[in-house]
N, C-alpha and C. Protein backbone atom coordinates (compact mmCIF):
# COMPACT_ATOMS: atom_id res chain seq x y z
N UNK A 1 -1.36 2.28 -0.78
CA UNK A 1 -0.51 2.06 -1.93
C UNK A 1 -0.91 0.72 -2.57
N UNK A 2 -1.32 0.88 -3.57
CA UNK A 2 -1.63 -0.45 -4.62
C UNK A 2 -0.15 -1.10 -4.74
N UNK A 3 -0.75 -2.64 -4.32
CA UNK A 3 0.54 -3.59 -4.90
C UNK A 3 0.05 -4.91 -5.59
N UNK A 4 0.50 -6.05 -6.48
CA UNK A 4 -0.05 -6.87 -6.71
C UNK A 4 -0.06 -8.13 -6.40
N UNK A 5 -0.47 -8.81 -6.53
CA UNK A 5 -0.96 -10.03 -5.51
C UNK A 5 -0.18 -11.28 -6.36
N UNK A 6 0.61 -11.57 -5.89
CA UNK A 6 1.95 -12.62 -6.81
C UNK A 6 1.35 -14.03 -5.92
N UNK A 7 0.69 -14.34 -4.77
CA UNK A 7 0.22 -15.14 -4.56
C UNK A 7 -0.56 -15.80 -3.28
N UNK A 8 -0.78 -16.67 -2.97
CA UNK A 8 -1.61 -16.79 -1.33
C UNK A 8 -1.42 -17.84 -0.54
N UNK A 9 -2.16 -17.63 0.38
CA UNK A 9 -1.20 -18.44 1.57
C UNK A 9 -2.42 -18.35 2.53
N UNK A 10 -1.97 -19.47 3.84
CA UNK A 10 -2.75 -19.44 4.91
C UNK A 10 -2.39 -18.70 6.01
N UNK A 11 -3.24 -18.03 7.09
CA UNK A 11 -2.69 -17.69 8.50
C UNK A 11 -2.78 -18.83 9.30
N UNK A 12 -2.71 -18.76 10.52
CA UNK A 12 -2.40 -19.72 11.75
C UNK A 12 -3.33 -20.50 12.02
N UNK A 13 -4.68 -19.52 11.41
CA UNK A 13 -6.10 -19.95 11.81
C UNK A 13 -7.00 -20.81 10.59
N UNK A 14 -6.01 -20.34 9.38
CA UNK A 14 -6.54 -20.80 8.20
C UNK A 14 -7.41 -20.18 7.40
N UNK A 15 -7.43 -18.60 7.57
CA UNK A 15 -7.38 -18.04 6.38
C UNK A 15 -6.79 -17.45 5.53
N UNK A 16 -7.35 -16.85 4.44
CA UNK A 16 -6.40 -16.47 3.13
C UNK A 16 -5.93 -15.31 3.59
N UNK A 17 -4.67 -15.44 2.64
CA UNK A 17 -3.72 -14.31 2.75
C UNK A 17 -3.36 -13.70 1.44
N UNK A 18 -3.48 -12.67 0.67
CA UNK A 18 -3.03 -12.38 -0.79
C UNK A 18 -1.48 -11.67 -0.21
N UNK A 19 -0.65 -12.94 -0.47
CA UNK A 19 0.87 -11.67 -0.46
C UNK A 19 1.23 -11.18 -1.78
N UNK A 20 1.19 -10.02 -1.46
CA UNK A 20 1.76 -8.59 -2.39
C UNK A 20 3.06 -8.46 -2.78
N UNK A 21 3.33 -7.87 -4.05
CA UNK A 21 4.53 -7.91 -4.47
C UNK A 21 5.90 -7.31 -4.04
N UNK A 22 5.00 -6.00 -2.59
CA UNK A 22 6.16 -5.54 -2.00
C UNK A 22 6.21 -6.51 -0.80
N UNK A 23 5.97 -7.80 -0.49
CA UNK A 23 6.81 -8.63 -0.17
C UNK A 23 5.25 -9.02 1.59
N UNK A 24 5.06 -7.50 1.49
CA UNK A 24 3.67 -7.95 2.62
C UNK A 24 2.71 -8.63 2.58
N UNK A 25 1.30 -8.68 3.39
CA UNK A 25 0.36 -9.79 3.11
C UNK A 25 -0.78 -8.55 3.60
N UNK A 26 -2.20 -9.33 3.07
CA UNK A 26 -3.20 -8.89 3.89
C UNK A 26 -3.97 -10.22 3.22
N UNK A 27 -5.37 -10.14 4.41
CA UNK A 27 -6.22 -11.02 4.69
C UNK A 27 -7.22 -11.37 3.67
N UNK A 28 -7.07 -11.70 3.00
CA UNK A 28 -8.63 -11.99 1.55
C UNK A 28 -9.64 -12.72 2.06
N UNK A 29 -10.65 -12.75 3.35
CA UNK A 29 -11.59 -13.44 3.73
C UNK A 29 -12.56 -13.47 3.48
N UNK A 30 -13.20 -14.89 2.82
CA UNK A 30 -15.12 -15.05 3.03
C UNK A 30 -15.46 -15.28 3.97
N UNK A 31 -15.96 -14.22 4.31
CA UNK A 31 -16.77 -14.25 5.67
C UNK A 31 -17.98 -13.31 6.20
N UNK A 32 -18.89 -13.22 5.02
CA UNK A 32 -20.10 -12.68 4.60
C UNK A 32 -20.62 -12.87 6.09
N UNK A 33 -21.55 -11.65 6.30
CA UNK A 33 -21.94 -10.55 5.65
C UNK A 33 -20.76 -9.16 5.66
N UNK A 34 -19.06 -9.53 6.38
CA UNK A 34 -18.42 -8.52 6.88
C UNK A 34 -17.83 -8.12 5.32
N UNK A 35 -17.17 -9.60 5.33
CA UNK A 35 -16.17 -9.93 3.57
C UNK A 35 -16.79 -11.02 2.82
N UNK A 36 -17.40 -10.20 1.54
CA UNK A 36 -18.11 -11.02 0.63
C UNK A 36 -17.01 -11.55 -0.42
N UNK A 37 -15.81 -12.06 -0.37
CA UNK A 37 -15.13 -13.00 -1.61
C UNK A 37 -15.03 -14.27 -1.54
N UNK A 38 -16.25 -14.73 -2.51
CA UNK A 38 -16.26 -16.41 -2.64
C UNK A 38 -15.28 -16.62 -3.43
N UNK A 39 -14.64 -15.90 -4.36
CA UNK A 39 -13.61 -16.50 -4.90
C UNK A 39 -12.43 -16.77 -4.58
N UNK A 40 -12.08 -16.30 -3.18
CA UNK A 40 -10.91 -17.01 -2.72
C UNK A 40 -11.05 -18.52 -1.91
N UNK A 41 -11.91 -18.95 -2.31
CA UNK A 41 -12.23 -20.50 -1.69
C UNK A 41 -11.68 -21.60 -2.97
N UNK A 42 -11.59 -21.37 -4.11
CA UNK A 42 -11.58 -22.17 -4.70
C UNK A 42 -10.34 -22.00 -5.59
N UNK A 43 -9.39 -22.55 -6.05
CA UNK A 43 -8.23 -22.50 -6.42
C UNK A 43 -7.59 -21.92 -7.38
N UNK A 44 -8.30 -22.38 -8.02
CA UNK A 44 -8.91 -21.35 -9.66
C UNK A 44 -8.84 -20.30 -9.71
N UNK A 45 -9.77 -20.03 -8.87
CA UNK A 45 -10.65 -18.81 -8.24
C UNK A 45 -9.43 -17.78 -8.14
N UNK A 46 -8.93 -18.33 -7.21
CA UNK A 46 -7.78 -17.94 -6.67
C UNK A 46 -6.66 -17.31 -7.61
N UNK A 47 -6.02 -18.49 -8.45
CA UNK A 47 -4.98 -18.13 -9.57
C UNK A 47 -5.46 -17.25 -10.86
N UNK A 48 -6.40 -17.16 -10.66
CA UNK A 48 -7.41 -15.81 -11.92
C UNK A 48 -7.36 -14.79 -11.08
N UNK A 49 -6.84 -14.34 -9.60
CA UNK A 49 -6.60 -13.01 -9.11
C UNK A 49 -5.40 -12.84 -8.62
N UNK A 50 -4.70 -13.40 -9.64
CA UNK A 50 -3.18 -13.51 -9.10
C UNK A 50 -2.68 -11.90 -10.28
N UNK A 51 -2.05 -11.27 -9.79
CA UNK A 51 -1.72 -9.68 -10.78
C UNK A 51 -2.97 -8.98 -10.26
N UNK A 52 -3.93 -9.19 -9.74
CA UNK A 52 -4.44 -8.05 -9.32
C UNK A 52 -4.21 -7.14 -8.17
N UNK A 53 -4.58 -5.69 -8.22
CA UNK A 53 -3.88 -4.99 -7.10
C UNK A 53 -4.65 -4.94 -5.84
N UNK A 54 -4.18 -4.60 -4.56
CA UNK A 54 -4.90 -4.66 -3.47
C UNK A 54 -4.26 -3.87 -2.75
N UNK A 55 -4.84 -2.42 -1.94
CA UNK A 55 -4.04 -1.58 -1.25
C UNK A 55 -3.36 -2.39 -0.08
N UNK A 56 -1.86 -2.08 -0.04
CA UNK A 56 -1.52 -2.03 0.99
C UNK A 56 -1.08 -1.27 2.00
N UNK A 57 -1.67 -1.31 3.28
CA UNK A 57 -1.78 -0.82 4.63
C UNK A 57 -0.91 -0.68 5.23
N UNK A 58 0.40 -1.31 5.12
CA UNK A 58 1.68 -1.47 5.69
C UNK A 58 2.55 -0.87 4.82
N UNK A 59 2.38 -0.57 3.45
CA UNK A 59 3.03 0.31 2.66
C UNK A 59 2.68 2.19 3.18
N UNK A 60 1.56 1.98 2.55
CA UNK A 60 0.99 3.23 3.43
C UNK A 60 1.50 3.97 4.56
N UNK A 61 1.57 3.29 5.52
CA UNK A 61 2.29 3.74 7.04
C UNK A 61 3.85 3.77 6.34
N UNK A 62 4.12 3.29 5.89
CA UNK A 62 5.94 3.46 5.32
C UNK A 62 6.36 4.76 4.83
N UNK A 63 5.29 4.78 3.46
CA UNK A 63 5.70 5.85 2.79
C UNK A 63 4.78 7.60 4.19
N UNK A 64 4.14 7.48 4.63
CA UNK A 64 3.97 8.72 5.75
C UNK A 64 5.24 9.72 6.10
């Protein structure tokens, strides 16, 4: 289920998190060659993918 990305945050370990508008999170990591997004390193970067959508995984299992 597509939701949109209202803003981000760190995990425990210190990476990105895009939380979604239904209130969940998932992981936005650079960490090439697995996850290629350099643009979540830089802040900017960051607030120029703020409204964009990103399936969520935990929605998914809900609506089942």
């Amino acid at each position: 289920m597509r939701q949109k990305i209202v803003s981000f945050d760190k995990d425990e370990v210190g990476d990105w998190l895009a939380v979604l508008s239904c209130g969940h999170t998932r992981h936005v990591r650079h960490n090439p060659p697995w996850f290629n997004r350099p643009w979540v390193e830089p802040a900017k970067s960051r607030e120029e993918f703020l409204g964009t959508e990103l399936n969520c995984k935990k929605c998914e299992k809900l609506d089942l």
